[in-house]
Structures are given as structure tokens and as C-alpha cells.
Protein backbone atom coordinates (compact mmCIF):
# COMPACT_ATOMS: atom_id res chain seq x y z
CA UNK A 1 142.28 36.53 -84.59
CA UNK A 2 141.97 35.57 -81.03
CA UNK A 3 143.02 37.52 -77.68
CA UNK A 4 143.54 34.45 -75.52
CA UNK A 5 144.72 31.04 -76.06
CA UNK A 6 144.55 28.34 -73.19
CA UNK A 7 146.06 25.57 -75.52
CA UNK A 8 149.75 26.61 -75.78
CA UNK A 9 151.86 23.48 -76.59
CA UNK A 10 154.93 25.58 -77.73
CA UNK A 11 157.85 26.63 -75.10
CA UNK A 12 160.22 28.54 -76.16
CA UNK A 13 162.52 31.40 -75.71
CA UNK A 14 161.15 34.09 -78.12
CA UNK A 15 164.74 34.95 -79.78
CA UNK A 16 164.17 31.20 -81.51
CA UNK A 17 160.92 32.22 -82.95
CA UNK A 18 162.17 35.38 -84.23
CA UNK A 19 165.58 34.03 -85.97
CA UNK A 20 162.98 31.78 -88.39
CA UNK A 21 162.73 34.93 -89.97
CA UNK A 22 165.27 35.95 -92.46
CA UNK A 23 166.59 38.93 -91.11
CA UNK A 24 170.06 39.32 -92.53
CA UNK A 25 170.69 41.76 -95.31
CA UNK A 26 168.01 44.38 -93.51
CA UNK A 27 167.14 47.16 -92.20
CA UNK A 28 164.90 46.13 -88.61
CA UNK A 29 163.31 48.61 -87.28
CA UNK A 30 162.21 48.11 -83.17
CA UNK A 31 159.28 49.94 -81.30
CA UNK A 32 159.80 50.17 -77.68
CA UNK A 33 163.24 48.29 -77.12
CA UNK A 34 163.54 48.94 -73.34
CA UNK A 35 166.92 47.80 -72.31
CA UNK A 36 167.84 46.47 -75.59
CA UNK A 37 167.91 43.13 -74.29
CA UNK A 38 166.58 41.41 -77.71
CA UNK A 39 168.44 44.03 -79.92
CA UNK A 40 171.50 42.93 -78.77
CA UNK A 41 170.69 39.46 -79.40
CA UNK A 42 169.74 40.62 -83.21
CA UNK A 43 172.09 42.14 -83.70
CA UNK A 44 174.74 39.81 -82.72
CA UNK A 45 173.21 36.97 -84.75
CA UNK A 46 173.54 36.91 -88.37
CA UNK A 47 174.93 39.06 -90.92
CA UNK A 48 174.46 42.51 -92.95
CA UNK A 49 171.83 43.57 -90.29
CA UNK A 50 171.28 47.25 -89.42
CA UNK A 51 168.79 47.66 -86.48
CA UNK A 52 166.97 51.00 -85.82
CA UNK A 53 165.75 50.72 -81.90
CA UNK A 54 163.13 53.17 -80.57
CA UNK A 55 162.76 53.89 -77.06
CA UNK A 56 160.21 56.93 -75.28
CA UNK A 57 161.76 56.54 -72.45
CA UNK A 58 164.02 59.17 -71.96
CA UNK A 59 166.54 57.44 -68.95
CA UNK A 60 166.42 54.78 -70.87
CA UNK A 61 167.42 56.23 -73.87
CA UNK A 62 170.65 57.51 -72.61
CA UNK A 63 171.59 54.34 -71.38
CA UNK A 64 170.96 52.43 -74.65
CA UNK A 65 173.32 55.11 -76.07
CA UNK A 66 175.85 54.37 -74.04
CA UNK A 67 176.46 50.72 -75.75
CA UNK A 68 177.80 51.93 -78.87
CA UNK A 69 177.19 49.15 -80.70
CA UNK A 70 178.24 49.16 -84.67
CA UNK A 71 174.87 47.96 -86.47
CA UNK A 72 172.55 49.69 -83.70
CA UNK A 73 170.98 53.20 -84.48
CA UNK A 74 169.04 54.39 -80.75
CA UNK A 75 166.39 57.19 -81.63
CA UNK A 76 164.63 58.69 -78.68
CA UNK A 77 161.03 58.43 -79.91
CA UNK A 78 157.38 56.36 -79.60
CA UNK A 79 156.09 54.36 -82.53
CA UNK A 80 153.67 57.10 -83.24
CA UNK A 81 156.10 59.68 -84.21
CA UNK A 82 158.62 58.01 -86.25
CA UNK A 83 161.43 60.48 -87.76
CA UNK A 84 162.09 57.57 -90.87
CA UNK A 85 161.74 57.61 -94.48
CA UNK A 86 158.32 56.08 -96.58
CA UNK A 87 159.24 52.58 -97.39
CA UNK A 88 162.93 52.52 -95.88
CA UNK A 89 162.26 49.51 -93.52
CA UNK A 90 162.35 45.53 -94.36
CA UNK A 91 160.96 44.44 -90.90
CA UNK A 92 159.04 45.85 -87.69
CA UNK A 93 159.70 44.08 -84.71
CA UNK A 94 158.02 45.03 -81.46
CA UNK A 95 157.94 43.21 -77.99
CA UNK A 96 155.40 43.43 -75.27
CA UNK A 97 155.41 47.26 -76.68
CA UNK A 98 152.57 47.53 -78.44
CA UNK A 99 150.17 47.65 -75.15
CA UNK A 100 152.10 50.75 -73.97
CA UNK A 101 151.16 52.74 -76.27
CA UNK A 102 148.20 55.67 -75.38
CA UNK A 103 145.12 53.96 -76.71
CA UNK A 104 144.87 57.30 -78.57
CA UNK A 105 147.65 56.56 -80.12
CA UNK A 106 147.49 53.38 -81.19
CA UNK A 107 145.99 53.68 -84.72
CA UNK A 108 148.56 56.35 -85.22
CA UNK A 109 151.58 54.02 -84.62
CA UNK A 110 150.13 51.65 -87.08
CA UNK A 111 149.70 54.15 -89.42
CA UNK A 112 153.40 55.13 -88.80
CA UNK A 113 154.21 50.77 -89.00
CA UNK A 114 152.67 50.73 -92.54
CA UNK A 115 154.20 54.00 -93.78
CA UNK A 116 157.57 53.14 -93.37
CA UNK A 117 157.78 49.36 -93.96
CA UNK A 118 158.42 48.55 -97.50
CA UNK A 119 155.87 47.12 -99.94
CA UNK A 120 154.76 43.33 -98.67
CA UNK A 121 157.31 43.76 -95.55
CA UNK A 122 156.61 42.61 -92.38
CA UNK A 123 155.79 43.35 -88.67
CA UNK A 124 155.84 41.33 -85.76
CA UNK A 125 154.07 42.37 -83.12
CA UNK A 126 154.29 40.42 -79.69
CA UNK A 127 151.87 41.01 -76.53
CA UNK A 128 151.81 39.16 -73.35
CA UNK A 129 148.72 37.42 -72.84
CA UNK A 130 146.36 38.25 -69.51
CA UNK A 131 146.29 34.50 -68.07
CA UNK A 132 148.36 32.02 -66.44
CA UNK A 133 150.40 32.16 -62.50
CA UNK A 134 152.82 34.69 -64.05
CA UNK A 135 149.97 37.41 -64.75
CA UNK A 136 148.31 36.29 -62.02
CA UNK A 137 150.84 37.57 -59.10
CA UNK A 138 151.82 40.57 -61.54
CA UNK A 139 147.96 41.71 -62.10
CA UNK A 140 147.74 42.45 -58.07
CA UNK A 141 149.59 45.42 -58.20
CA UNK A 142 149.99 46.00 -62.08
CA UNK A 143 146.92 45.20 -64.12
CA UNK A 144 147.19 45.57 -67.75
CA UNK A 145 144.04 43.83 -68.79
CA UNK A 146 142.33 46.90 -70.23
CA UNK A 147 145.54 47.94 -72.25
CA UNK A 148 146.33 44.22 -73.46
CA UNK A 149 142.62 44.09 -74.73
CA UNK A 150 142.64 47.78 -76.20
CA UNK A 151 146.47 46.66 -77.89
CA UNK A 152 144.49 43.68 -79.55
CA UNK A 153 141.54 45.68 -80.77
CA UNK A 154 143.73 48.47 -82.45
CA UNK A 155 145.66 45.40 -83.94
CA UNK A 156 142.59 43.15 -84.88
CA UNK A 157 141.08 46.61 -86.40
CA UNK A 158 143.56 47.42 -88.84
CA UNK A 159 143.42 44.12 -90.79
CA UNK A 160 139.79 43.97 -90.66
CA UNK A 161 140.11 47.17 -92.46
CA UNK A 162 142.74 45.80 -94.39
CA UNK A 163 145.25 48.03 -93.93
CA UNK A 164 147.27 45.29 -93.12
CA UNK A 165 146.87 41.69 -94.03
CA UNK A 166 147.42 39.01 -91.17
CA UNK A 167 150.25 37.16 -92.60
CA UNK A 168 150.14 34.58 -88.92
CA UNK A 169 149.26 34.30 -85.57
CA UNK A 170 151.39 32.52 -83.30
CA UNK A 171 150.68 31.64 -79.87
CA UNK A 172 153.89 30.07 -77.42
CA UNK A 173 155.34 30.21 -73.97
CA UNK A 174 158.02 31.05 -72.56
CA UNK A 175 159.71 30.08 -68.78
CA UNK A 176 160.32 32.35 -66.20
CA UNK A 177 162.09 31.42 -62.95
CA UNK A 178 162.54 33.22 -59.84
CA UNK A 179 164.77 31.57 -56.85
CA UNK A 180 162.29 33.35 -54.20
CA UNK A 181 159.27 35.47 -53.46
CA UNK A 182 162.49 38.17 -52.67
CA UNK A 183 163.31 37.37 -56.61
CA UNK A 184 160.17 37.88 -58.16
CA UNK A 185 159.73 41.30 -56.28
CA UNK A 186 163.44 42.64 -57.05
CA UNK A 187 162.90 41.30 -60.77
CA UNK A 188 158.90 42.43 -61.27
CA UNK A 189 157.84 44.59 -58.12
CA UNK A 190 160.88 46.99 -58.34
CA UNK A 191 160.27 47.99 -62.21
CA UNK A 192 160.38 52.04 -63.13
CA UNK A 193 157.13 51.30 -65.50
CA UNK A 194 154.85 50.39 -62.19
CA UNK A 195 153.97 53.97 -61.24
CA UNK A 196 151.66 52.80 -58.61
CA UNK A 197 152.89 52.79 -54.77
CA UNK A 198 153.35 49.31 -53.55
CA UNK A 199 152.37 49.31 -49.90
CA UNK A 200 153.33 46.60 -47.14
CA UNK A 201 149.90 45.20 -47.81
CA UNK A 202 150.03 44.93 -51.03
CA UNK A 203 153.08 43.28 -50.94
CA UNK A 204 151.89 40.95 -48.05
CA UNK A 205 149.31 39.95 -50.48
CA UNK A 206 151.45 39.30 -53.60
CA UNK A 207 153.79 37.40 -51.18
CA UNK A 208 151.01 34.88 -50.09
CA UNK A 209 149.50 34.44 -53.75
CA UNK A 210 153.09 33.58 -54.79
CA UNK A 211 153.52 31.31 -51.82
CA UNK A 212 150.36 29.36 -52.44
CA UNK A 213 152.20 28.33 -55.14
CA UNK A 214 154.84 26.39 -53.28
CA UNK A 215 157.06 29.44 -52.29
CA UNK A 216 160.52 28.75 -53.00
CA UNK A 217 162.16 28.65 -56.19
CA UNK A 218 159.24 28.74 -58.94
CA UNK A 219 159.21 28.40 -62.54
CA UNK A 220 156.13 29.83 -64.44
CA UNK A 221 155.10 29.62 -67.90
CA UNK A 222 154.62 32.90 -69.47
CA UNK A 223 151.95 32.88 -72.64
CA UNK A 224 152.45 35.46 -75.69
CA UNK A 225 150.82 35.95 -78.63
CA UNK A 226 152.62 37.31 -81.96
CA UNK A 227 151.29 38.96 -84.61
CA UNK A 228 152.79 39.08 -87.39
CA UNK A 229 150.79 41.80 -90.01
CA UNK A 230 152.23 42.46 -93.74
CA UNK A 231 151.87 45.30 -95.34
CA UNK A 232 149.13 45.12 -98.20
């Protein structure tokens, strides 16, 4: 298993890479779904799919509620504590989640992953790699290296132990535009997850790093690596 990779010929929008998998006629299961951006998307495609999204945030949770959306269960809960059934789940999906998770927790929620995925089942576990311009402006006033690295360790631990078997490691990009430096801070400066103050100077700063750039409308390339563990 690797943390980084610099050699990342595939670009792609991530929903792409997750349809190869057969999901219809099953019962997903998502850890940390935010705004429910990709469980929409899921859930829309397809057929026969039932999707069971997880969210610890509590304002968030109400929100999601408020779609009402036929094949979408919202449980207010974090991957460590999971209110399911042994072996009622056909596939764990979980995107740029994983790192979120207390580092105490960690080996918990995988514990919790295998419990409830059914025999040979899958989970796909996506994390944002810590390289490229992207991470590079973000880092200044939100640095996630130590969690990203601690996310990989818990992960890389459990099928060293075997208690999951790495059934693939992918490794692909994805774009992300912004038509301004006003753009990137209203889309990544403005976020309820970056509990730090922002001061004028810090902003100052991000606002040159992204200019040195070009300024202007920029497109970056955003690396990811997914894991993808089976249940052994």
C-alpha cells in the first residue's frame, strides 16, 4: 500500500469510478456523507438500490433529512457507533471521511466496517492525498497531513493484520475549478469543518500563494487514493 502517488495518469470525476461497481440490487451503506452530494448521485443511478447515509454532524443531519428521498435512510451517527445489523450490508462506501475520524477511533470504525458488511463484501474507502496546488493553498490554513497519514496507517494496519484483505488500490484525479481567488475562499475558506480563525493575514497569504499561480480563473488537479478492503 502506498500513502502518496506522484504518477497519477487517471482524471476523472469519482462518481465514474464508483458506478464500475455493481451496486444495484443492494444495500450501500455511507460513512460520513456530508451534504449528500454523492448519495444523491447513487441513488439516482441504477436500480433496486437502498442507501443507508451516516452523518455526525448534527446541522447537517437535519438538513439531509429534509430531502426525503425514497431509497435514502439518514442516521445521525459516526462510523464507530453504527446502530446496523451483523452482516446486513453489501457495500461500504466512504469519501474523504475516513481522515475525520478521532484517531482513537479509527480501529473502532473498522471494526464496526467489517461487522456489518456481509461475508466477502466490500468497502471503498477514498482519502484525499497531501500533495499537489489544491492541498497546497488549502494546507495554509487547514492542514490535514497528520490525520491523512494517521487515516492511512489505521487502514494499512488492518489488512496487515488481515482483518481485511486489500481487494485494490486505486490512485486518480479529479479537476477542480474556481473562477477567482474570491471563489476558492467562498467554496474552501468559508467551510463549517475549518474551526480555526482565518485572520486578514492569513488570508493575505493564501491570496498570494493562489495568485502565484496565475490568479484568475484556475483549474487544479485534485489527487485521491481509494481503497477498496474486502472483508476476509
Amino acid at each position: 500500500m502506498k500513502l502518496l502517488e506522484t504518477n497519477i495518469t487517471q482524471t476523472i470525476e469519482e462518481i465514474y469510478l464508483v458506478e464500475t461497481f455493481n451496486l444495484n440490487n443492494k444495500t450501500i451503506l455511507e460513512l460520513g456523507c456530508g451534504n449528500a452530494t454523492m448519495t444523491k448521485k447513487i441513488a439516482s443511478n441504477g436500480f433496486d438500490r437502498k442507501i443507508i447515509a451516516c452523518e455526525v454532524d448534527e446541522i447537517q443531519h437535519k438538513k439531509n433529512l429534509e430531502e426525503k428521498i425514497e431509497n435514502i435512510e439518514f442516521i445521525l451517527t459516526g462510523a464507530e457507533n453504527l446502530p446496523l445489523e451483523d452482516e446486513s450490508i453489501d457495500f461500504i462506501l466512504m469519501f474523504k471521511s475516513f481522515h475525520h475520524i478521532p484517531k482513537e477511533y479509527m480501529k473502532k470504525a473498522l471494526d464496526e466496517i467489517k461487522r456489518v458488511l456481509k461475508p466477502n463484501a466490500l468497502a471503498y474507502i477514498s482519502e484525499p492525498l497531501y500533495q499537489g496546488h489544491q492541498n497546497e493553498l488549502v494546507s495554509i490554513f487547514h492542514d490535514e497531513k497528520e490525520v491523512r497519514i494517521q487515516a492511512f496507517e489505521a487502514i494499512k494496519n488492518a489488512v496487515e493484520k488481515e482483518e481485511f484483505k486489500l481487494f485494490q488500490e486505486i490512485f486518480f484525479q479529479t479537476e477542480v475549478s474556481y473562477e477567482n481567488f474570491e471563489d476558492f475562499e467562498k467554496k474552501q475558506m468559508n467551510l463549517s469543518y475549518n474551526d480555526n480563525q482565518i485572520t486578514e493575514e492569513l488570508k493575505n497569504k493564501v491570496k498570494k500563494r493562489y495568485e502565484s499561480f496565475g490568479g484568475g480563473k484556475q483549474t487544479f488537479l485534485k489527487p485521491f487514493r481509494v481503497d477498496i478492503l474486502q472483508k476476509v
